[in-house]
Protein backbone atom coordinates (compact mmCIF):
# COMPACT_ATOMS: atom_id res chain seq x y z
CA UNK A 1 181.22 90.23 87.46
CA UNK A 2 178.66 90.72 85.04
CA UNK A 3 177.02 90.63 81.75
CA UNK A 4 177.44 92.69 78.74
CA UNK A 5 174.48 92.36 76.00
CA UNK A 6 175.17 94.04 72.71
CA UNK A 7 171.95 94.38 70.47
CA UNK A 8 173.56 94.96 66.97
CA UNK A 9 172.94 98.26 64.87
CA UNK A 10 171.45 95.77 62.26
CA UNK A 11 168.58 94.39 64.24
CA UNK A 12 166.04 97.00 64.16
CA UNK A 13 166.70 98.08 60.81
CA UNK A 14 165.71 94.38 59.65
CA UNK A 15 162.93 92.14 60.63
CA UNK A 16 164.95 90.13 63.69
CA UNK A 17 164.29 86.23 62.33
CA UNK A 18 162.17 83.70 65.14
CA UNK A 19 165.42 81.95 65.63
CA UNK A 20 167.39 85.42 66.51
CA UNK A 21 164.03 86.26 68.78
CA UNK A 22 164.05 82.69 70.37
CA UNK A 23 167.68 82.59 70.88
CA UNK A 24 167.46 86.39 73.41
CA UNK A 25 164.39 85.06 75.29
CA UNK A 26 166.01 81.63 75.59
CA UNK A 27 169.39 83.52 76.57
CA UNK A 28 167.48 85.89 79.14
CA UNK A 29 165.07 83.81 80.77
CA UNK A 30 168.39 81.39 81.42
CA UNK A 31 169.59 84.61 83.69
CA UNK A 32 168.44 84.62 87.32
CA UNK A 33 167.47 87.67 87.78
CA UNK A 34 170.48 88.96 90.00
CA UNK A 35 172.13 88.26 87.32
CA UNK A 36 170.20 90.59 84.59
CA UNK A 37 169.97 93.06 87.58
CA UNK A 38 173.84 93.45 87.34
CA UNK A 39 173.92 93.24 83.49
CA UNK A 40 174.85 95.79 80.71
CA UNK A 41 172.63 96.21 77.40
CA UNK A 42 174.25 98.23 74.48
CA UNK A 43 171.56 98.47 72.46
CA UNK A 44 170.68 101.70 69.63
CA UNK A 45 168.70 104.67 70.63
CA UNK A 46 165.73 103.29 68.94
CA UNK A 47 165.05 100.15 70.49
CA UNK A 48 163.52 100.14 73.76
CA UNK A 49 164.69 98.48 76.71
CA UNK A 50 163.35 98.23 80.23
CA UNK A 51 165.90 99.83 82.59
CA UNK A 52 164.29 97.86 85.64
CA UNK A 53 165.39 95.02 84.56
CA UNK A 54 169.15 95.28 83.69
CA UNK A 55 171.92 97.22 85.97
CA UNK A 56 172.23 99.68 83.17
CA UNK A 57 171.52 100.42 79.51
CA UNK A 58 173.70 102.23 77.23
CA UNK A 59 171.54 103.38 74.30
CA UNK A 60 174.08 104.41 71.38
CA UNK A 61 173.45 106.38 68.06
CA UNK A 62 173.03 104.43 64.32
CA UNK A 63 176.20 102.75 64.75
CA UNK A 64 178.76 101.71 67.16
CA UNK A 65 182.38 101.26 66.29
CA UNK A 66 185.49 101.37 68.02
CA UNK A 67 185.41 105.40 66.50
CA UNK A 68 182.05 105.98 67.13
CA UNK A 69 180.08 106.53 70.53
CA UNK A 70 183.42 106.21 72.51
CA UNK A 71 182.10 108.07 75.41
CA UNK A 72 179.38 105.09 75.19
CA UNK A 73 181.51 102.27 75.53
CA UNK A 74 184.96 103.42 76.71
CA UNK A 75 184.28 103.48 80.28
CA UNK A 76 183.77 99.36 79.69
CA UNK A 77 186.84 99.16 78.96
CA UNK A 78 187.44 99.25 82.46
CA UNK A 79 185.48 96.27 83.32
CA UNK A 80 185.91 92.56 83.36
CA UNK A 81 183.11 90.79 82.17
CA UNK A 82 181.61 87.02 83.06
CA UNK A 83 180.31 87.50 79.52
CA UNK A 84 179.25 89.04 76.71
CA UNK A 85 176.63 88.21 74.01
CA UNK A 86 176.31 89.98 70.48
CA UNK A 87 172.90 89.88 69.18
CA UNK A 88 173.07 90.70 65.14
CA UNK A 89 171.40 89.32 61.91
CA UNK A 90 174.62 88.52 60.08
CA UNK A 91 178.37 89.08 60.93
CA UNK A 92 178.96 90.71 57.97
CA UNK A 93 176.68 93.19 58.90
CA UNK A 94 177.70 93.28 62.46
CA UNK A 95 181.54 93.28 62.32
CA UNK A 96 181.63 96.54 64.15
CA UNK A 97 179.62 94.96 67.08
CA UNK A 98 181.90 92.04 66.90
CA UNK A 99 185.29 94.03 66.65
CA UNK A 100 184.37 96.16 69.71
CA UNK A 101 183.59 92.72 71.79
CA UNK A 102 186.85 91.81 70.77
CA UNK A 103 188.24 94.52 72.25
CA UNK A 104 186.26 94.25 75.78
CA UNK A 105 187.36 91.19 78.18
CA UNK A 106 185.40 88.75 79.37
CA UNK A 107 186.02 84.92 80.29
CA UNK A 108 182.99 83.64 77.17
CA UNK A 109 182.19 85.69 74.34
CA UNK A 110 179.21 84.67 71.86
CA UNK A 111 177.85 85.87 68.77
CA UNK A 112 174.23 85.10 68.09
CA UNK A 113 172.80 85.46 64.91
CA UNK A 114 170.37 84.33 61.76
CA UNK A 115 172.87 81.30 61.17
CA UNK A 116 172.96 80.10 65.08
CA UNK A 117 175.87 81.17 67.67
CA UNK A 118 179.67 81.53 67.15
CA UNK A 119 182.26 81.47 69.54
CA UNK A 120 183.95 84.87 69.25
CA UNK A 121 187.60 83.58 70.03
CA UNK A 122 187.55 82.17 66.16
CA UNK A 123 187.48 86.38 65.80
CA UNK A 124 189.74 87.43 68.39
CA UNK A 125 193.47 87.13 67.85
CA UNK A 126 192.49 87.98 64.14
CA UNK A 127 191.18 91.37 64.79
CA UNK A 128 192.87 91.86 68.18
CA UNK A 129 196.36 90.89 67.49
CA UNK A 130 199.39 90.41 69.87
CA UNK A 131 201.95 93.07 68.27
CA UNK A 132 204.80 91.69 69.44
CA UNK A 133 207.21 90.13 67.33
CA UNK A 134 206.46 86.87 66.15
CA UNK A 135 206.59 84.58 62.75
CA UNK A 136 204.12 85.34 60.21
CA UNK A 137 201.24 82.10 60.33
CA UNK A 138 199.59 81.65 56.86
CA UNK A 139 196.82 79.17 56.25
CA UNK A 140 196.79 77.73 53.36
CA UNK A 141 193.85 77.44 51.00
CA UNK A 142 192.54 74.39 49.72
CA UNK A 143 191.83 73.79 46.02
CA UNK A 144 188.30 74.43 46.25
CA UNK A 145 188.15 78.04 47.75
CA UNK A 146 191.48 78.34 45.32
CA UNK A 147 189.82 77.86 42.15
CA UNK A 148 186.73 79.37 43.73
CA UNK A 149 189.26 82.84 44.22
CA UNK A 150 190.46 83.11 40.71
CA UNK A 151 187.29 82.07 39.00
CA UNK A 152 185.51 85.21 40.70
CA UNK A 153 188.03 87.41 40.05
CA UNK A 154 188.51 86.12 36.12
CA UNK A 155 184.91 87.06 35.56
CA UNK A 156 184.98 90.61 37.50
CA UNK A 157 187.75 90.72 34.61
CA UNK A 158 185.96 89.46 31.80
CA UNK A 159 183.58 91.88 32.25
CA UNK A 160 185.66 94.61 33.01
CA UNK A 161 186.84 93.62 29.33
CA UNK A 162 183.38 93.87 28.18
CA UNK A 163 181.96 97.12 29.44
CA UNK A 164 185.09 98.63 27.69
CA UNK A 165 184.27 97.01 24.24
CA UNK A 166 187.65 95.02 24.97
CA UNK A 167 189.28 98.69 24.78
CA UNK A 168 192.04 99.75 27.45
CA UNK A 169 190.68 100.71 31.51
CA UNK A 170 189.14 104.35 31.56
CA UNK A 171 190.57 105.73 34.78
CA UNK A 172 188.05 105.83 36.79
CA UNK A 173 189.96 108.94 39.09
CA UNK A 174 192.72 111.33 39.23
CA UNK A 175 195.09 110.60 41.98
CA UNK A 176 196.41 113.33 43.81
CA UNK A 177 198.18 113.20 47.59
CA UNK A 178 195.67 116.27 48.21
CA UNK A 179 192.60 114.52 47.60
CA UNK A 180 191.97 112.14 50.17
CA UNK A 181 189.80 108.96 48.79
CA UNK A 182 189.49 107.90 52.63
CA UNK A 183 187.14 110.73 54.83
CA UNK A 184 185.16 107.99 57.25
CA UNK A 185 185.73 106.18 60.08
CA UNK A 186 187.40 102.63 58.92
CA UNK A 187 189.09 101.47 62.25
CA UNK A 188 186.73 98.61 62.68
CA UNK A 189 186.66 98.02 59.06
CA UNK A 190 190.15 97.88 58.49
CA UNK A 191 190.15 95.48 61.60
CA UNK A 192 187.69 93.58 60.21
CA UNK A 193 189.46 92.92 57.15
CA UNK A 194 192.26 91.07 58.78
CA UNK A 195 189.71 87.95 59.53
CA UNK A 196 189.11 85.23 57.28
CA UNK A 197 185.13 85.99 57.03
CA UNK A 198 184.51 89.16 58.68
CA UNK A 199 183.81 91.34 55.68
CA UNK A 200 183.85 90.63 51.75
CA UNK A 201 185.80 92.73 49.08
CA UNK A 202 184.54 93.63 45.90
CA UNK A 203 185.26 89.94 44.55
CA UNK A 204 183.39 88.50 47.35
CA UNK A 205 186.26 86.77 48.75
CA UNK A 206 187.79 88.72 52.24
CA UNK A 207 190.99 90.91 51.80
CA UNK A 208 193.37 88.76 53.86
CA UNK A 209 193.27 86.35 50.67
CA UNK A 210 196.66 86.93 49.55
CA UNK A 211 198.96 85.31 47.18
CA UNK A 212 202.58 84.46 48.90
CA UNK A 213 205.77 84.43 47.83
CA UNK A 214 205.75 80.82 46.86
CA UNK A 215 202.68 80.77 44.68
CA UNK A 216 199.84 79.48 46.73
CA UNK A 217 196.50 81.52 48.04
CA UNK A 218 196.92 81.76 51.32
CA UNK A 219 194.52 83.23 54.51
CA UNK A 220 196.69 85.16 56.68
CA UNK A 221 196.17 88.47 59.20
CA UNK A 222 199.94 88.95 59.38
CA UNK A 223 200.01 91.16 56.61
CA UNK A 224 200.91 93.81 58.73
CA UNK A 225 203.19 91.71 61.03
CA UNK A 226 205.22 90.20 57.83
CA UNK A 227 205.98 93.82 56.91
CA UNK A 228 207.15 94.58 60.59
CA UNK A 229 208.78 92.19 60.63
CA UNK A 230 210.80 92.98 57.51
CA UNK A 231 211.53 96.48 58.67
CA UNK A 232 212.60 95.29 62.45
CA UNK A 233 215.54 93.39 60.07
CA UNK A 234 217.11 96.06 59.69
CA UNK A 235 219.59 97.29 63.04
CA UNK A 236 220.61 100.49 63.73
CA UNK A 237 217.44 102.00 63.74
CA UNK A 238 216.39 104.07 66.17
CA UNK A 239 213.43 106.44 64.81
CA UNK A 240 210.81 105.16 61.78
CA UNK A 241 208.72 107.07 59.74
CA UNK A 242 205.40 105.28 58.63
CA UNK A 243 203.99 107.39 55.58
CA UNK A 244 200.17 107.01 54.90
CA UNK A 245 199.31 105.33 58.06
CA UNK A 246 195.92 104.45 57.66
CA UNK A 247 195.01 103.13 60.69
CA UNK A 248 198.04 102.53 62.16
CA UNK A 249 198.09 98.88 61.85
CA UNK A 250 201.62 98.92 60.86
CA UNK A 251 203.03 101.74 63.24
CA UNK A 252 201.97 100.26 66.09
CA UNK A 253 203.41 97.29 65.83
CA UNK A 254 206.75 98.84 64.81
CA UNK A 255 206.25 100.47 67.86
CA UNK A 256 205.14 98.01 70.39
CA UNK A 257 208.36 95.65 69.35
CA UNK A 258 210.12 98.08 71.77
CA UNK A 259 213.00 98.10 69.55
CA UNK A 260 212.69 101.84 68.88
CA UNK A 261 213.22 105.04 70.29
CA UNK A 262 210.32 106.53 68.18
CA UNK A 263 207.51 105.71 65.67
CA UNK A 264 205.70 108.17 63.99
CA UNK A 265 202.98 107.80 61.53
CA UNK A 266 201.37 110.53 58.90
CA UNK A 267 198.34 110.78 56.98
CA UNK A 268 196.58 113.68 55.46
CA UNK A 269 193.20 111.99 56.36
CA UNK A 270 191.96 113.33 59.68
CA UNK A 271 189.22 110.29 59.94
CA UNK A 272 192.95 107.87 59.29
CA UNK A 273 194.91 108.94 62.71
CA UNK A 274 192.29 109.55 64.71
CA UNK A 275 191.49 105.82 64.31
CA UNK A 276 195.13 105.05 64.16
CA UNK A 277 195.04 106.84 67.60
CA UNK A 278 192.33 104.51 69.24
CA UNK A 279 194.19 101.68 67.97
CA UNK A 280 197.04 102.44 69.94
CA UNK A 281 195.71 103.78 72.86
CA UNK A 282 193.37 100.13 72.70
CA UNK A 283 196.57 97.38 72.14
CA UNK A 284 198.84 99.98 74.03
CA UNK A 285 201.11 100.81 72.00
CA UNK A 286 203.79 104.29 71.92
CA UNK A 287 203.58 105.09 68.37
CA UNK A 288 202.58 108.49 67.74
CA UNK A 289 200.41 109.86 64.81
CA UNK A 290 199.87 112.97 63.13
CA UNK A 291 197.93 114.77 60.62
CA UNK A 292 200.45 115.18 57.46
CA UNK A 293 200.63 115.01 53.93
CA UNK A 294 203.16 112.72 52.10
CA UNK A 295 203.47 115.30 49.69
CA UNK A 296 204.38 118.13 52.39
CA UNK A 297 205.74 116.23 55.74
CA UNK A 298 206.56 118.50 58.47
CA UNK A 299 209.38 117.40 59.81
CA UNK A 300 213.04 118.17 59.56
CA UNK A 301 215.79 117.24 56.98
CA UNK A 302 216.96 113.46 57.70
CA UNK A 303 215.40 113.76 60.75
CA UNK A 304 214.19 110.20 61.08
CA UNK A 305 216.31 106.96 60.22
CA UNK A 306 214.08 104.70 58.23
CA UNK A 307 210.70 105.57 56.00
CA UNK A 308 208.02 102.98 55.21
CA UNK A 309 205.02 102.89 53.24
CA UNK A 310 202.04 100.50 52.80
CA UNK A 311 200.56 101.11 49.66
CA UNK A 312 200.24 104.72 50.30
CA UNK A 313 202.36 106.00 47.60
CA UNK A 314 200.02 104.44 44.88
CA UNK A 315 197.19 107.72 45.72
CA UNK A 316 200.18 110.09 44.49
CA UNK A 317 199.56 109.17 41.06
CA UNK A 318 201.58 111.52 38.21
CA UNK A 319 202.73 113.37 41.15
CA UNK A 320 205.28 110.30 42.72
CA UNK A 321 208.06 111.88 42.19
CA UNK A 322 207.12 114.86 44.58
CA UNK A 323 206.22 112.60 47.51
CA UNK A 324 209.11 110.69 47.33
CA UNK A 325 211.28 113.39 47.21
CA UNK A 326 209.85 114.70 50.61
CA UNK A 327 210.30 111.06 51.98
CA UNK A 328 214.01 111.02 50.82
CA UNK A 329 214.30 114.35 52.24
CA UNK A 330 213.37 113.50 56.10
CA UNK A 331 215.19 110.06 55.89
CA UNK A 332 218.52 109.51 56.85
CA UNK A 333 218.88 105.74 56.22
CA UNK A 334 216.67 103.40 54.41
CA UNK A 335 213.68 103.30 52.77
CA UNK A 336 211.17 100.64 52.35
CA UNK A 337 208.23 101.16 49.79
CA UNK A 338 205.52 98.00 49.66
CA UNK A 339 203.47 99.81 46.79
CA UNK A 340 201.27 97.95 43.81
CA UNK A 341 202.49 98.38 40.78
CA UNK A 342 202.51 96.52 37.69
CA UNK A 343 205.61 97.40 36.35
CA UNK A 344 207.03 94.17 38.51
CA UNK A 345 205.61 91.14 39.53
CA UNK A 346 202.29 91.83 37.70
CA UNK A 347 199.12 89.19 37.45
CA UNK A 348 196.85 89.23 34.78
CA UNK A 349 194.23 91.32 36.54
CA UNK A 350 196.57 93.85 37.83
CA UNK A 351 197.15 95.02 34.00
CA UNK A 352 193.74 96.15 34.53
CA UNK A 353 192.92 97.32 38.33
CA UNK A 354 196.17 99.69 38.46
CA UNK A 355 195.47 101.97 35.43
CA UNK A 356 191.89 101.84 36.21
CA UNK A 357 192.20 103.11 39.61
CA UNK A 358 195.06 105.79 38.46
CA UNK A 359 197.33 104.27 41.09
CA UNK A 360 201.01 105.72 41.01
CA UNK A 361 202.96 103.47 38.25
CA UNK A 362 206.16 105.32 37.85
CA UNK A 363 208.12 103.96 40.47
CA UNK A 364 211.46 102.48 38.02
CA UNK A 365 211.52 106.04 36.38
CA UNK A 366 211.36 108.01 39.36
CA UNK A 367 213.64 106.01 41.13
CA UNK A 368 216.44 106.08 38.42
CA UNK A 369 216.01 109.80 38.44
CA UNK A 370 216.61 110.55 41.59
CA UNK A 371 220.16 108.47 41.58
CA UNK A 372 219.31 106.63 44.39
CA UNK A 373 220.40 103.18 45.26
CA UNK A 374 217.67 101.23 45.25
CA UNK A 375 216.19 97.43 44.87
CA UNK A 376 213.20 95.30 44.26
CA UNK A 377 211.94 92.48 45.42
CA UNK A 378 208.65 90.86 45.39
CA UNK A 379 206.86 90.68 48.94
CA UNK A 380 205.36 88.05 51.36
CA UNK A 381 201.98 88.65 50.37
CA UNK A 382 200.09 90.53 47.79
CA UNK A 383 196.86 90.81 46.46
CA UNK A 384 196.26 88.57 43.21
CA UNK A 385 194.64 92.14 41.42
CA UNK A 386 196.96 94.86 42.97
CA UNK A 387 200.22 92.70 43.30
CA UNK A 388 202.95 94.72 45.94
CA UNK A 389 205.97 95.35 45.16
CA UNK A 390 209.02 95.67 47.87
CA UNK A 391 211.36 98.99 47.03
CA UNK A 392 214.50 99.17 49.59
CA UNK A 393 216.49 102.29 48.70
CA UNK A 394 219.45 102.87 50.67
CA UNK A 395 220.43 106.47 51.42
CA UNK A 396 223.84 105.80 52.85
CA UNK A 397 225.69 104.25 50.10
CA UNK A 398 225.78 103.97 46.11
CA UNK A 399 225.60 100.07 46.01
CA UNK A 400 222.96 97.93 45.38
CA UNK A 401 221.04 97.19 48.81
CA UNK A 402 221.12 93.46 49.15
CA UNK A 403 224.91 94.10 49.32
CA UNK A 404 224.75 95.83 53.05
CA UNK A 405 221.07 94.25 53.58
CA UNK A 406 221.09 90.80 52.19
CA UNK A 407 218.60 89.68 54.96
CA UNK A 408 216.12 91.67 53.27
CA UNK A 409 216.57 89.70 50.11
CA UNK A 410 216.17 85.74 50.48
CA UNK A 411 213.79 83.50 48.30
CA UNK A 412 210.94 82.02 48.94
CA UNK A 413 208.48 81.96 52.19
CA UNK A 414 210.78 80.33 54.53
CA UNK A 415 213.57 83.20 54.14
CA UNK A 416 211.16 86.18 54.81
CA UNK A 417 212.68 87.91 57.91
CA UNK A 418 211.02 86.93 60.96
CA UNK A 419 209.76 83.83 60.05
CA UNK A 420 206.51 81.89 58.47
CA UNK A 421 204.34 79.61 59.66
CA UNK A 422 202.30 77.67 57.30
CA UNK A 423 199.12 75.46 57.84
């Protein structure tokens, strides 16, 4: 076996620190030289490496991402590393670097940076999941990092409130299912956001903050698995319908449960499945994906049994009642909407971030409309500024849904179908 060495994107476009430049010579002149002679080095185009020294060098464009330069590092996916060593300036910076190493094996994984070295297990099962079934593990957050949460989000809000004069949110955009807000490459991103403190949102705290059901700010990356999990309660099903993708985070776990005999996910982004395509193909999973509008899906009349979303719906904006018409169309069973909204459930910053954004907020009208049977609930976890909200419609009958589905409807954390785990 050998090594992999992964010189970060970051490095030559910053002034590497002494401790970054001590820490490689330290780390290579601890190699006997068989050993660098068998080695890897991923390194960018534009730093220079001496190929006499290592087994073999893989120079890569700007970047390197689990979407980028695949015919760079694909063919490692075929080898099992003794280990491999990320050299970066910050992992905020770097979490592309650091998702791919995730996603190579090797017995020791390391992360080497301004701040020292990291063990890049504490990464791992965050951004490289096991999708099978399992109950959703929430960490809770202690008081300080809680207060620390809303305080920063409180003053994005106060001066939200004062750049408007203390008038109502200006949308800042027109949402329309044809316009896609999403035309990059965000597999690693996306995957990045599941960790506690591999990227920051716009309130400097990571998005797998969430609030949960029973009122506490919680770190969790089982977003995705709690709302698996909440579909896979529901038996009978035998083909699902996952509307506005993304990256397929949710799809392919649906998928790898093996409880289905199909599960297909649409998004009109391009960029979206292709990277909801390398996720699958990476954590093996069946589900299939496909370029596809939510506002014109191509596929037949109740043709699959159950439709979810993951705040997907919210782009359609005055034009909801459109796409979820063509979702009732192709579904034959159930649907299950997790869209924000503050019509239910909202927090005092959601008053603000929905309008501004121009996020769909329609959802009790449209529903009555359309006659359908249909219930709300709030779920696991939400977002303290774009709370979620749970709609299960039921196709089959006229009743209200917790009636045939009351599994879908129990209070608090402990009820949530499949289970919670809380530290």
């Amino acid at each position: 076996m050998s090594i992999l060495i992964v010189v970060a994107a970051s490095l030559p476009r910053q002034h590497a620190s002494p401790a970054i430049a001590a820490s490689m010579t330290r780390f290579l002149a601890a190699q006997p030289p068989a050993a660098l002679a068998r080695a890897v080095v991923l390194c960018p185009s534009n730093v220079t490496v001496d190929p006499s020294i290592y087994g073999q060098v893989l120079p890569y464009g700007a970047a390197i991402g689990l979407e980028t330069s695949q015919d760079v590092w694909r063919p490692l996916l075929d080898r099992d590393f003794e280990e491999i060593v990320v050299f970066g300036t910050n992992h905020l910076a770097d979490f592309e670097e650091i998702v791919l190493a995730c996603y190579l094996d090797a017995k020791k994984k390391t992360y080497v940076s301004r701040h020292g070295l990291r063990n890049l297990a504490e990464w791992q099962h965050q951004v490289r999941p096991d999708l099978r079934p399992g109950a959703a593990v929430l960490r809770r957050l202690d008081a300080t990092r809680h207060a620390a949460y809303l305080q920063t989000v409180n003053r994005w809000l106060a001066d939200q409130l004062v750049k408007a004069n203390f008038n109502p949110p200006t949308r800042a955009a027109e949402r329309r299912p044809d316009v896609l807000i999403y035309q990059q490459p965000r597999l690693a991103l996306d995957l990045a956001e599941q960790a506690d403190d591999l990227e920051r949102g716009v309130y400097g705290h990571p998005w797998s903050t969430f609030l949960c059901l029973d009122g506490f700010l919680v770190h969790s990356s089982d977003y995705f698995g709690a709302l698996a999990n909440f579909v896979m309660a529901v038996d009978g099903i035998e083909r699902v319908l996952d509307v506005g993708c993304g990256s397929g985070l949710l799809a392919s776990r649906l998928a790898a449960s093996g409880r289905y005999h199909e599960v297909v996910g649409i998004d009109a982004s391009p960029q979206r499945i292709a990277g909801a395509r390398t996720y699958a193909t990476l954590n093996r999973s069946p589900a299939r994906f496909e370029v596809m509008s939510m506002a014109d899906i191509g596929l037949p009349d109740r043709s699959v049994d159950l439709s979810v979303t993951s705040f997907a719906l919210e782009q359609a904006g005055v034009h909801l009642e459109r796409c979820l018409s063509e979702i009732v169309r192709v579904t034959r069973r159930l649907i299950v909407l997790l869209e924000p909204t503050n019509e239910f459930f909202p927090t005092l910053a959601s008053m603000w971030h929905v309008p501004l954004w121009g996020w769909a907020n329609r959802y009790h009208a449209a529903l009555t409309q359309s006659g359908l049977a249909f219930a709300v609930r709030p779920p696991l976890l939400y977002h303290y500024t774009n709370p979620g909200t749970v709609f299960v419609i039921d196709l089959e009958g006229r009743e209200h849904p917790q009636l045939r589905h009351p599994q879908l409807f129990g209070l608090g954390c402990a009820a949530w179908p499949g289970g919670v785990t809380m530290l």
